[in-house]
N, C-alpha and C. Protein backbone atom coordinates (compact mmCIF):
# COMPACT_ATOMS: atom_id res chain seq x y z
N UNK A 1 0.84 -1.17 0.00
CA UNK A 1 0.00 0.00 0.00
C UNK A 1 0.88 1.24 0.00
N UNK A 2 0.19 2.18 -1.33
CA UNK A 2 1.42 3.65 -0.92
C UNK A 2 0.14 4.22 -0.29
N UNK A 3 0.98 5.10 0.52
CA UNK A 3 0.19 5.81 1.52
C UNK A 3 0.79 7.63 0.42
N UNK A 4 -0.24 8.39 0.24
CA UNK A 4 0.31 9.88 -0.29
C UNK A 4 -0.60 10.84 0.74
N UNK A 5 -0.33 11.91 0.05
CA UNK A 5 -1.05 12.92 0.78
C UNK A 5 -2.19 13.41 -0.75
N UNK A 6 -3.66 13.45 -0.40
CA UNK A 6 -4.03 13.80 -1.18
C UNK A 6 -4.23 14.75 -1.60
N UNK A 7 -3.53 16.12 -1.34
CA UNK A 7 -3.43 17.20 -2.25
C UNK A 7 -2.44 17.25 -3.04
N UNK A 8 -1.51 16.58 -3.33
CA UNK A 8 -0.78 16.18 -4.23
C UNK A 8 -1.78 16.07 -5.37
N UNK A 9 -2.58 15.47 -5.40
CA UNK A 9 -3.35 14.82 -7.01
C UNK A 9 -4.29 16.28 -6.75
N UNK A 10 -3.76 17.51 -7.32
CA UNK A 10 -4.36 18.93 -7.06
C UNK A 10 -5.53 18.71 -8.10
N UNK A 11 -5.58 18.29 -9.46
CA UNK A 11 -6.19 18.03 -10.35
C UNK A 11 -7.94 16.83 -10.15
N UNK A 12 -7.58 16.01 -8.82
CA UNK A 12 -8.65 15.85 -8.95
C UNK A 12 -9.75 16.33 -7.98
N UNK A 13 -10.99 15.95 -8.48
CA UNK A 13 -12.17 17.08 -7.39
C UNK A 13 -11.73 16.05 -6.31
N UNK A 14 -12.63 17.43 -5.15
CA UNK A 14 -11.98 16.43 -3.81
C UNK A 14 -13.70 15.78 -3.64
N UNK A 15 -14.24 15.55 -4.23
CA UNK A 15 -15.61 14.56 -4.43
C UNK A 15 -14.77 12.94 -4.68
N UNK A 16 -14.16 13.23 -5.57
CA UNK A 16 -13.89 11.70 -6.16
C UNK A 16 -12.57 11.10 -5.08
N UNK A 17 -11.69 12.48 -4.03
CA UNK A 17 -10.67 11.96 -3.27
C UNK A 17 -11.77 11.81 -2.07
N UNK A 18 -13.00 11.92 -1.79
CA UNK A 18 -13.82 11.26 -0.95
C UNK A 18 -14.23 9.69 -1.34
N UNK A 19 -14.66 9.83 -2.28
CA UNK A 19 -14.62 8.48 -2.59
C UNK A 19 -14.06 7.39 -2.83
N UNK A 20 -12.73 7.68 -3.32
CA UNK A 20 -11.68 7.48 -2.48
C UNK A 20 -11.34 6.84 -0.77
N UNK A 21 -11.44 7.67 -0.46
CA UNK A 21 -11.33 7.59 1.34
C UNK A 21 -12.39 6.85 1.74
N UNK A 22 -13.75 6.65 1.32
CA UNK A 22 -14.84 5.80 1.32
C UNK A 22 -15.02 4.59 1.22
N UNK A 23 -14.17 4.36 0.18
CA UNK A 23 -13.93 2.95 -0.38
C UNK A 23 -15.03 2.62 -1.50
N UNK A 24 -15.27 3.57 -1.88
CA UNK A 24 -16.29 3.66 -2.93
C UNK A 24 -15.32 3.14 -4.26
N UNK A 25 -14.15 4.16 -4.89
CA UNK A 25 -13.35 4.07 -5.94
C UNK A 25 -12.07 3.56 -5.13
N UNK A 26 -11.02 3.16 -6.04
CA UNK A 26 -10.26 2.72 -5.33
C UNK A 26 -9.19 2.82 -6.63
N UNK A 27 -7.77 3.40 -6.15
CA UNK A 27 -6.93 4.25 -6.58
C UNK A 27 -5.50 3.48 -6.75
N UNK A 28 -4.53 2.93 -7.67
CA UNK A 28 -3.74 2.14 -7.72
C UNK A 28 -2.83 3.05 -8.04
N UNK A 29 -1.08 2.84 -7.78
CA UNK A 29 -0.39 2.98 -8.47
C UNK A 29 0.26 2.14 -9.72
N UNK A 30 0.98 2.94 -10.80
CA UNK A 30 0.92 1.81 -11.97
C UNK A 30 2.35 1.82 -12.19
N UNK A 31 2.63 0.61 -13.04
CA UNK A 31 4.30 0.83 -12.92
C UNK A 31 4.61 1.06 -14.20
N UNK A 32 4.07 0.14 -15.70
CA UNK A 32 4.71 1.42 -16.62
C UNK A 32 3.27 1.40 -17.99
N UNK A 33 2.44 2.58 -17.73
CA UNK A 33 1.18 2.77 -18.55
C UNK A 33 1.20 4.38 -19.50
N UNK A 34 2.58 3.98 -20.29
CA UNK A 34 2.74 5.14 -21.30
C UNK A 34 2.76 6.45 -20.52
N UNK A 35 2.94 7.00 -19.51
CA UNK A 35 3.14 8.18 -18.67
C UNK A 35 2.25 8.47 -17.33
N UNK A 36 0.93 7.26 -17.53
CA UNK A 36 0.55 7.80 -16.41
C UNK A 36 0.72 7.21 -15.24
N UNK A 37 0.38 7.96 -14.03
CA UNK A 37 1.11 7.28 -12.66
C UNK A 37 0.18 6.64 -11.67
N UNK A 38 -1.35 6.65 -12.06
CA UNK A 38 -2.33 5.87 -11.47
C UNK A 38 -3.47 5.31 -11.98
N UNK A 39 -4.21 4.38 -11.56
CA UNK A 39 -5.46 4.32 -12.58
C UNK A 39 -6.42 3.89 -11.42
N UNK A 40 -7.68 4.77 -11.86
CA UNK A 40 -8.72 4.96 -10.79
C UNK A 40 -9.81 4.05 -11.10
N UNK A 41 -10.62 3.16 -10.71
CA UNK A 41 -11.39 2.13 -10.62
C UNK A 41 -12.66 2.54 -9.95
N UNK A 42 -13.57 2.19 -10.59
CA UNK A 42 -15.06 3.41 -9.68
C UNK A 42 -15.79 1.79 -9.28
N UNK A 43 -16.80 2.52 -8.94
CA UNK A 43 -17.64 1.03 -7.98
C UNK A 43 -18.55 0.36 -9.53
N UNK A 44 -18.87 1.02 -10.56
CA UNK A 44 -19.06 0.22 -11.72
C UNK A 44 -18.38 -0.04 -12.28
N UNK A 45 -16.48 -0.21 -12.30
CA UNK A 45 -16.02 -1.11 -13.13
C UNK A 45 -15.51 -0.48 -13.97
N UNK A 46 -15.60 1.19 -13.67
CA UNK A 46 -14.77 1.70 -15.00
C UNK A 46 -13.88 1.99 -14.83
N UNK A 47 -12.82 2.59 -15.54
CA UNK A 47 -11.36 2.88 -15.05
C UNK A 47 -11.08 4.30 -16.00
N UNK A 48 -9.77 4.74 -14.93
CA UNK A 48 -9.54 6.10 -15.67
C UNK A 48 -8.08 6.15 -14.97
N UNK A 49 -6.99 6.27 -16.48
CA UNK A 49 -5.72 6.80 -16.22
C UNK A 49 -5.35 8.21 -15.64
N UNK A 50 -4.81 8.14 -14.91
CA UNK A 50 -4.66 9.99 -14.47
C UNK A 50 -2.77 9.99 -14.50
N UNK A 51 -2.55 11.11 -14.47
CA UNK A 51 -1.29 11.59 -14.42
C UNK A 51 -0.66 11.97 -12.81
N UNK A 52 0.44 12.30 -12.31
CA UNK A 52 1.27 12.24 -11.21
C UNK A 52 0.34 13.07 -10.34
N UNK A 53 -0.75 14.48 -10.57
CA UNK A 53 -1.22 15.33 -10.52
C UNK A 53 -2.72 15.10 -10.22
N UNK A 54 -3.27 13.78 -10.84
CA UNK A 54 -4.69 13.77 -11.25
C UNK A 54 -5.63 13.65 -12.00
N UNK A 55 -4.66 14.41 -13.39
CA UNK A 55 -5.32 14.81 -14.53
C UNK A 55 -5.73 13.63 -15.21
N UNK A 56 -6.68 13.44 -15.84
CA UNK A 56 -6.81 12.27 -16.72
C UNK A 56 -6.20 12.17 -18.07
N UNK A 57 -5.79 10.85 -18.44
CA UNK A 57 -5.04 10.62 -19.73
C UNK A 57 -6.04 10.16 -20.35
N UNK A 58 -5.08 10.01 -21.53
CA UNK A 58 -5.73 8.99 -22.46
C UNK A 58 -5.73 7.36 -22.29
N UNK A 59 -7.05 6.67 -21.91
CA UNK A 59 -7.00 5.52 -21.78
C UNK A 59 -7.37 4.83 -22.93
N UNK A 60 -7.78 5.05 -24.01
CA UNK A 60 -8.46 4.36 -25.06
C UNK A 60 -7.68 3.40 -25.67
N UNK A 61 -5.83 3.36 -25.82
CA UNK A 61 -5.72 1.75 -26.53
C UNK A 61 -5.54 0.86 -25.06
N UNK A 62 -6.32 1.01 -23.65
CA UNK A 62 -6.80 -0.12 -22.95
C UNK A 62 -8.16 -0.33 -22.77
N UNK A 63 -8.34 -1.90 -22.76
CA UNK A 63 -9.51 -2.10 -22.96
C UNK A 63 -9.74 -2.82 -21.46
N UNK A 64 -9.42 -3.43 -21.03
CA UNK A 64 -9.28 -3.69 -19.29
C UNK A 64 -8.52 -3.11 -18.41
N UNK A 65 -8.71 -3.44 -17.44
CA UNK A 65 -8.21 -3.38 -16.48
C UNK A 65 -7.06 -4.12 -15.94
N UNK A 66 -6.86 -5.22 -17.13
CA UNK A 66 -6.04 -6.12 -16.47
C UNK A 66 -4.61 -5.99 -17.84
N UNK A 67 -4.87 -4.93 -18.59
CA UNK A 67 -4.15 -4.70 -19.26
C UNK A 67 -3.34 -3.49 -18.76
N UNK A 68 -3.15 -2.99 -17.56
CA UNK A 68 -1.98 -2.28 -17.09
C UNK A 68 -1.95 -2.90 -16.00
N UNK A 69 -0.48 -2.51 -15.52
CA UNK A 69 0.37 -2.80 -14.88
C UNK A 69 0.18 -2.44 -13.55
N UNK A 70 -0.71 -3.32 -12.55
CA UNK A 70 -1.02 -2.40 -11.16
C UNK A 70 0.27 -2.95 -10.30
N UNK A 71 0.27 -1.29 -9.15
CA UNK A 71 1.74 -1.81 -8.09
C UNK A 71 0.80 -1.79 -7.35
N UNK A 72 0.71 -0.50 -6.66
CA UNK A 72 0.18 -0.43 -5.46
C UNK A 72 -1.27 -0.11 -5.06
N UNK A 73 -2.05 -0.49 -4.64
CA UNK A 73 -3.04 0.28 -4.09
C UNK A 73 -3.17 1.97 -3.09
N UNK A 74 -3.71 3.12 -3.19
CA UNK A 74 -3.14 3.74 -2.56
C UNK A 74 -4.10 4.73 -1.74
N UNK A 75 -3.92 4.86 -0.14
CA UNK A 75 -4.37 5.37 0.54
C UNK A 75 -4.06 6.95 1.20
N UNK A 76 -4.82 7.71 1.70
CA UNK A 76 -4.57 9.29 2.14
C UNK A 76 -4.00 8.85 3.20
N UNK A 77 -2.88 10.02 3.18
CA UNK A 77 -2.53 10.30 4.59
C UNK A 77 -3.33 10.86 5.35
N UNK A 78 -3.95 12.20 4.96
CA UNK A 78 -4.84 13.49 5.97
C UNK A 78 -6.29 12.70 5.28
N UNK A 79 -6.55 13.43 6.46
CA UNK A 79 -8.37 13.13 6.58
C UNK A 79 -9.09 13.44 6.03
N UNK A 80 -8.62 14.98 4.96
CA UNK A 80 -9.39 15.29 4.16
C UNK A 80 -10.56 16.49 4.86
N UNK A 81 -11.00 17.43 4.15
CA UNK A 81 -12.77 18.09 4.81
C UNK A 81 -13.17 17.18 4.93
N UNK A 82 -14.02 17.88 5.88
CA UNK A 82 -15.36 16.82 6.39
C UNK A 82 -16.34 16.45 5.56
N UNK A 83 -16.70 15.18 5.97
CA UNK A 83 -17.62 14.58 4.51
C UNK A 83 -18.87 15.94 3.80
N UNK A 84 -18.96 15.87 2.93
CA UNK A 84 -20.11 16.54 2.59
C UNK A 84 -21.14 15.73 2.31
N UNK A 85 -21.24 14.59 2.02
CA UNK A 85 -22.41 13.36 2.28
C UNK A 85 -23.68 13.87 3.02
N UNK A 86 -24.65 13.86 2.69
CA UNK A 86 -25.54 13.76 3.61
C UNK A 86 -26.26 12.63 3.88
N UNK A 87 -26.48 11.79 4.82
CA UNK A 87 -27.03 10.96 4.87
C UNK A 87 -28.61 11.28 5.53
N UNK A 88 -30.15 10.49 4.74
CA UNK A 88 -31.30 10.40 4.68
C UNK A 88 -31.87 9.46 5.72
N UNK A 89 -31.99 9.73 6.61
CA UNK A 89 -32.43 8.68 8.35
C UNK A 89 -33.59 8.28 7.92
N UNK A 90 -34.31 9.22 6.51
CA UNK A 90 -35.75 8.75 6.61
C UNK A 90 -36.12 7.60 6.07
């Protein structure tokens, strides 16, 4: 597991670095995927290359997931704002 700090990835909303921290999406490091340095996995199965920063690449000549190269899985250091979630009791 790499552990970062998530303002490092300045580029992405901090919605999706909640979800993230949720365990909703779940955030890998990659070891060699034409320049980019992570690939993000959402709770349906889709995936998205991002760069050192966040930014999203170009993923289109992969067609899985199992066609790059995962290292690490990777978790926040800081806690992040407080959820903005609201949760419905009703």
């Amino acid at each position: 597991m790499k552990v970062i700090n998530s303002e490092s990835l300045v580029a992405l909303p901090r919605e999706v670095k909640a979800l993230i921290r949720n365990g909703v999406y779940t955030l890998y490091t990659l070891g060699a995927a034409g320049g980019a340095a992570y690939l993000l996995v959402t709770n349906r199965g889709e995936f998205y290359l991002l760069s050192s920063d966040g930014r999203p690449q170009d993923a289109s000549s992969i067609k899985s997931v199992t066609d790059v190269d995962l290292d690490q899985v990777v978790s926040f250091s800081d806690s992040g704002p407080p959820s903005e979630f609201q949760v419905n009791w009703a």
